[in-house]
C-alpha atoms as a PDB file:
ATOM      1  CA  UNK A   1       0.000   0.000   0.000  1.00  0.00           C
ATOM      2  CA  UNK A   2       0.814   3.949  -0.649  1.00  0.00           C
ATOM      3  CA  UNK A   3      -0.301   6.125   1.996  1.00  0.00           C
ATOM      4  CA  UNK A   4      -0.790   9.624   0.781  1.00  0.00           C
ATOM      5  CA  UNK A   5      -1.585  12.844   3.547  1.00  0.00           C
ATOM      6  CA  UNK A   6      -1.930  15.728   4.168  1.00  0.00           C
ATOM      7  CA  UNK A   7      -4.303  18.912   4.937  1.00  0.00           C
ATOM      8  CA  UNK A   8      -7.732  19.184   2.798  1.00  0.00           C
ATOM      9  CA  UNK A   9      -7.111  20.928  -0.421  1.00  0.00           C
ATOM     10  CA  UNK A  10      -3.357  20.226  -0.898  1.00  0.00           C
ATOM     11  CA  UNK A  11      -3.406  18.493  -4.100  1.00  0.00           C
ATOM     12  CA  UNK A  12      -3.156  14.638  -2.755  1.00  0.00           C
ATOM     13  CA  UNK A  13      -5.792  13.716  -5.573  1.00  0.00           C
ATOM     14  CA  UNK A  14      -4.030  14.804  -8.470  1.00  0.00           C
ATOM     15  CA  UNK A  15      -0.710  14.089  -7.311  1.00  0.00           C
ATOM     16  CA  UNK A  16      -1.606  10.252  -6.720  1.00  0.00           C
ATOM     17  CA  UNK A  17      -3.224  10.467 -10.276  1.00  0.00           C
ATOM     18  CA  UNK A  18      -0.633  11.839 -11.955  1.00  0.00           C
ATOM     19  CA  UNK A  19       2.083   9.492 -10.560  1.00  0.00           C
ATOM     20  CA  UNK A  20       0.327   6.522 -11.140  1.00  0.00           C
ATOM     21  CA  UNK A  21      -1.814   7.038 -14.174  1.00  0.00           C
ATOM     22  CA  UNK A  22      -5.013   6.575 -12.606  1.00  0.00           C
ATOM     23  CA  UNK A  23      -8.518   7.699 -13.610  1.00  0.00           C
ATOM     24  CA  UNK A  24     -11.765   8.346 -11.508  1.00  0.00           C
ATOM     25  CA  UNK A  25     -12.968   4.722 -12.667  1.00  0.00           C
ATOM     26  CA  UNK A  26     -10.081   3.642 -10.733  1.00  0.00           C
ATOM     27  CA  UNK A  27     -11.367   5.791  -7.746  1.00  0.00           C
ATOM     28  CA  UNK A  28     -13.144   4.970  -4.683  1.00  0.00           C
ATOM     29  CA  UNK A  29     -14.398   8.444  -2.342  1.00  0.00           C
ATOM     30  CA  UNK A  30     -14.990   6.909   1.260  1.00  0.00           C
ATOM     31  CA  UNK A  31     -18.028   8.770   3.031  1.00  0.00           C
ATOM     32  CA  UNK A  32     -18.663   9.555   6.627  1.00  0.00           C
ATOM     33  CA  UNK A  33     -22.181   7.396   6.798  1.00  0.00           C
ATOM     34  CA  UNK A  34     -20.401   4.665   5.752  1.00  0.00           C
ATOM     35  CA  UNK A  35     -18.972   1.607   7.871  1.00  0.00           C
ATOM     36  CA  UNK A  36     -18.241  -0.580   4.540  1.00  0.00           C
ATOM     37  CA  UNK A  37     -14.901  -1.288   3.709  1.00  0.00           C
ATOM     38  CA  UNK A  38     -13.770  -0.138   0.769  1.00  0.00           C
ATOM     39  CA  UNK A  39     -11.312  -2.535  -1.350  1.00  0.00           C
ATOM     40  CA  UNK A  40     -10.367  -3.853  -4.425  1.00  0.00           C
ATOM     41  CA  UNK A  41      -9.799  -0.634  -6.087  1.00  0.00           C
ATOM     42  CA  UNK A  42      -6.723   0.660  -7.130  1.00  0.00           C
ATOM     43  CA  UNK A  43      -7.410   4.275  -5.408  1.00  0.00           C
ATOM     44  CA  UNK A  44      -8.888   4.678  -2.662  1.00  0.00           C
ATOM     45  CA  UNK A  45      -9.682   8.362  -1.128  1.00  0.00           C
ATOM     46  CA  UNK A  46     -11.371  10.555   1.530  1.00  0.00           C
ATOM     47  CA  UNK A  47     -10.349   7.370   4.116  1.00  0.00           C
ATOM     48  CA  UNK A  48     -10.478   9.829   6.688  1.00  0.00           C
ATOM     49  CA  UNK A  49     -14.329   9.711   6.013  1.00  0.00           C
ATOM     50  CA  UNK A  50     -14.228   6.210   6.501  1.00  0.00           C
ATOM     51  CA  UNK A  51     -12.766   6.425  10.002  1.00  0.00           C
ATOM     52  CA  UNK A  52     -15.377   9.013  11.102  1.00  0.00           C
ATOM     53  CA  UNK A  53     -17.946   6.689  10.174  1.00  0.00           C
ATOM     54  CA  UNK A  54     -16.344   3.748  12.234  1.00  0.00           C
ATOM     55  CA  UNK A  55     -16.615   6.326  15.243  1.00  0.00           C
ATOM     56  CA  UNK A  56     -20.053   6.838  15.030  1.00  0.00           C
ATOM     57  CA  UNK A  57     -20.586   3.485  15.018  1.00  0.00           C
ATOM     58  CA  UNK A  58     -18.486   2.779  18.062  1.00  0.00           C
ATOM     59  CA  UNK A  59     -15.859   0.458  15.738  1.00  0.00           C
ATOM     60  CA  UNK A  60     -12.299  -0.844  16.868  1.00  0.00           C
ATOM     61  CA  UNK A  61     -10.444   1.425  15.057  1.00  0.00           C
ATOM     62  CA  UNK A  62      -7.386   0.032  15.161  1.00  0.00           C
ATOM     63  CA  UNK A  63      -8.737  -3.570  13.585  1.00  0.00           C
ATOM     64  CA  UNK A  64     -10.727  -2.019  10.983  1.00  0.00           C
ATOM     65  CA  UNK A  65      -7.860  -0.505   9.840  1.00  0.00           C
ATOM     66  CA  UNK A  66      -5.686  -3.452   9.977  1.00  0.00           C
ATOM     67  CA  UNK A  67      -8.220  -5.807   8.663  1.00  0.00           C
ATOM     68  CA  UNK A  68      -8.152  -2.497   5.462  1.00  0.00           C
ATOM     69  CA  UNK A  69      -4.926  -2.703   5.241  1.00  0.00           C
ATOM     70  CA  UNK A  70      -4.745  -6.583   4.744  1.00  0.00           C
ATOM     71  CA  UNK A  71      -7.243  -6.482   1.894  1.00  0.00           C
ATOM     72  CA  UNK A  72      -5.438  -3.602   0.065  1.00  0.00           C
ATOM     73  CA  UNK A  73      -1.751  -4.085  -0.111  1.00  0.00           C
ATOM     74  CA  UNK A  74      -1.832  -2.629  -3.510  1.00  0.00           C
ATOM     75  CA  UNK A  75      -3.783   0.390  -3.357  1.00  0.00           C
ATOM     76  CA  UNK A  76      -2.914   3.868  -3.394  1.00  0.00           C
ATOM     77  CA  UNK A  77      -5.005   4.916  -0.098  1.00  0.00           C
ATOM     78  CA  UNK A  78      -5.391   8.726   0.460  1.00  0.00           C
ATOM     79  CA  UNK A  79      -6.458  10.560   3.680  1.00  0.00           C
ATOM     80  CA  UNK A  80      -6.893  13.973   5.078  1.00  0.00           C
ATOM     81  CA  UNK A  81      -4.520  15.204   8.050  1.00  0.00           C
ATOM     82  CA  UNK A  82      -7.304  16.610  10.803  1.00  0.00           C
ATOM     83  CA  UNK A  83      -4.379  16.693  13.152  1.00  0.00           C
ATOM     84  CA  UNK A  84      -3.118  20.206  12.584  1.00  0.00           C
ATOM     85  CA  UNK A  85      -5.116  22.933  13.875  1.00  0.00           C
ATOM     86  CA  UNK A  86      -7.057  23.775  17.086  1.00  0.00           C
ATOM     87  CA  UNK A  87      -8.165  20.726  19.547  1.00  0.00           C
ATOM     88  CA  UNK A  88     -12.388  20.936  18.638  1.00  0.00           C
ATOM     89  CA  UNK A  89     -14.165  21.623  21.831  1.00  0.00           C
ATOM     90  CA  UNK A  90     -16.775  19.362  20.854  1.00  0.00           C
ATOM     91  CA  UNK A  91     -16.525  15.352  22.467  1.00  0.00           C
ATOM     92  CA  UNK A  92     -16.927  13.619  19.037  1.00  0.00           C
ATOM     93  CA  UNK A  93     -14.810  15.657  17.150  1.00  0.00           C
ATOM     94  CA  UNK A  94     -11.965  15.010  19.606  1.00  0.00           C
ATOM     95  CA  UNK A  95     -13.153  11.213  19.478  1.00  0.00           C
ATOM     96  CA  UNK A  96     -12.480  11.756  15.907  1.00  0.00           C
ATOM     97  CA  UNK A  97      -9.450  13.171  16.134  1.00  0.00           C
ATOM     98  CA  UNK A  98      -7.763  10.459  18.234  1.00  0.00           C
ATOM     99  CA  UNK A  99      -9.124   7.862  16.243  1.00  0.00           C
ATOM    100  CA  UNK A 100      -7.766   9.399  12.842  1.00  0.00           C
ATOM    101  CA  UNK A 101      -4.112   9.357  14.687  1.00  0.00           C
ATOM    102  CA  UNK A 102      -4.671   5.780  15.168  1.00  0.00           C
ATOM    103  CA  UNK A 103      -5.685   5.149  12.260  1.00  0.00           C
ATOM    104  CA  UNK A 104      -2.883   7.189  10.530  1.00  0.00           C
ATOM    105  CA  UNK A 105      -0.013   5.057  12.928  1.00  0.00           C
ATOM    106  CA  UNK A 106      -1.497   1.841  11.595  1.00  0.00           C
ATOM    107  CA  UNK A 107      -1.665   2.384   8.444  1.00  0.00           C
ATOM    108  CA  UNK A 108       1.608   4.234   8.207  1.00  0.00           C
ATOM    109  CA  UNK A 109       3.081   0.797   9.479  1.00  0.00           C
ATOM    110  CA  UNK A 110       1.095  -0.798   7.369  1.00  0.00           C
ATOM    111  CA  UNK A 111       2.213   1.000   3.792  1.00  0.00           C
ATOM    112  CA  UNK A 112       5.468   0.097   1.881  1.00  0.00           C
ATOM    113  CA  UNK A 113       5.659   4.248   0.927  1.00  0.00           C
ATOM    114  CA  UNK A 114       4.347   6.941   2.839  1.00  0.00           C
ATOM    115  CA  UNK A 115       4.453  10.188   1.469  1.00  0.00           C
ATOM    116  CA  UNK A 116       2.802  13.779   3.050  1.00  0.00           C
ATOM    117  CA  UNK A 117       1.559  15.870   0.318  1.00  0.00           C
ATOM    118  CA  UNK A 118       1.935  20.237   1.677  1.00  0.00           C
ATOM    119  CA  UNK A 119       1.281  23.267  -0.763  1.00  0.00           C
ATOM    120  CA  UNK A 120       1.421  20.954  -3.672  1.00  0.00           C
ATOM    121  CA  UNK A 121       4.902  19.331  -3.203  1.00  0.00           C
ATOM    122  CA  UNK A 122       5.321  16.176  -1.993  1.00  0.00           C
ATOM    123  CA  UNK A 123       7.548  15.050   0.787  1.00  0.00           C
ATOM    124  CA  UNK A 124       8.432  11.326   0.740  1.00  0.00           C
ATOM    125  CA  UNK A 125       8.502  10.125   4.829  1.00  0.00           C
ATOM    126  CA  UNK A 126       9.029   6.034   3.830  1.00  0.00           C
END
């Protein structure tokens, strides 16, 4: 697996379709109301969404992601960084939070290339 992050709008998309020659048919957009694994695709996007939807439905984060991970060892996998920033004030959105940098460790340990997309430029981690 690639892992590709960074803050919302910084060009992740295009970058990871531009490197590797993908199209939207190769796409998969994660949403917040759902718990459904995405898999078998080559991209897969918006995972963030996916882990907000795993908290709302009060979901071991840590083995969903792992159990992801295992059934996508090819895919290019990108998610939003909601770590930056101010610490929300609301409960869930903390919950969130936490959960995302969970999520983020495992499946940094998880990917074979890491790489943290800023301002447009890519910065290769692994």
């Amino acid at each position: 697996m690639i892992l590709i992050f960074g803050g919302k709008y910084q060009g992740k998309l295009d970058y990871a379709m531009d490197r590797f020659g993908l199209t939207e048919s190769d796409a998969f957009r994660c949403r917040e109301d759902e718990t459904v694994m995405p898999t078998k695709r080559k991209l897969i996007y918006e995972l963030d969404k996916w882990v907000l939807a795993l908290v709302r439905a009060e979901v071991d984060i840590a083995q969903a992601v792992r159990r992801f991970i295992a059934a996508n060892t090819e895919a290019v996998v990108i998610c939003n960084d909601i770590s930056c920033g101010i610490v929300p004030a609301d409960p869930a959105a903390r919950e969130w939070r936490e959960a995302m940098g969970q999520a983020m460790a495992e499946l940094s340990r998880g990917s074979s290339e890491v790489v943290r997309l800023y301002c447009g430029i890519p910065t290769r981690l692994r």
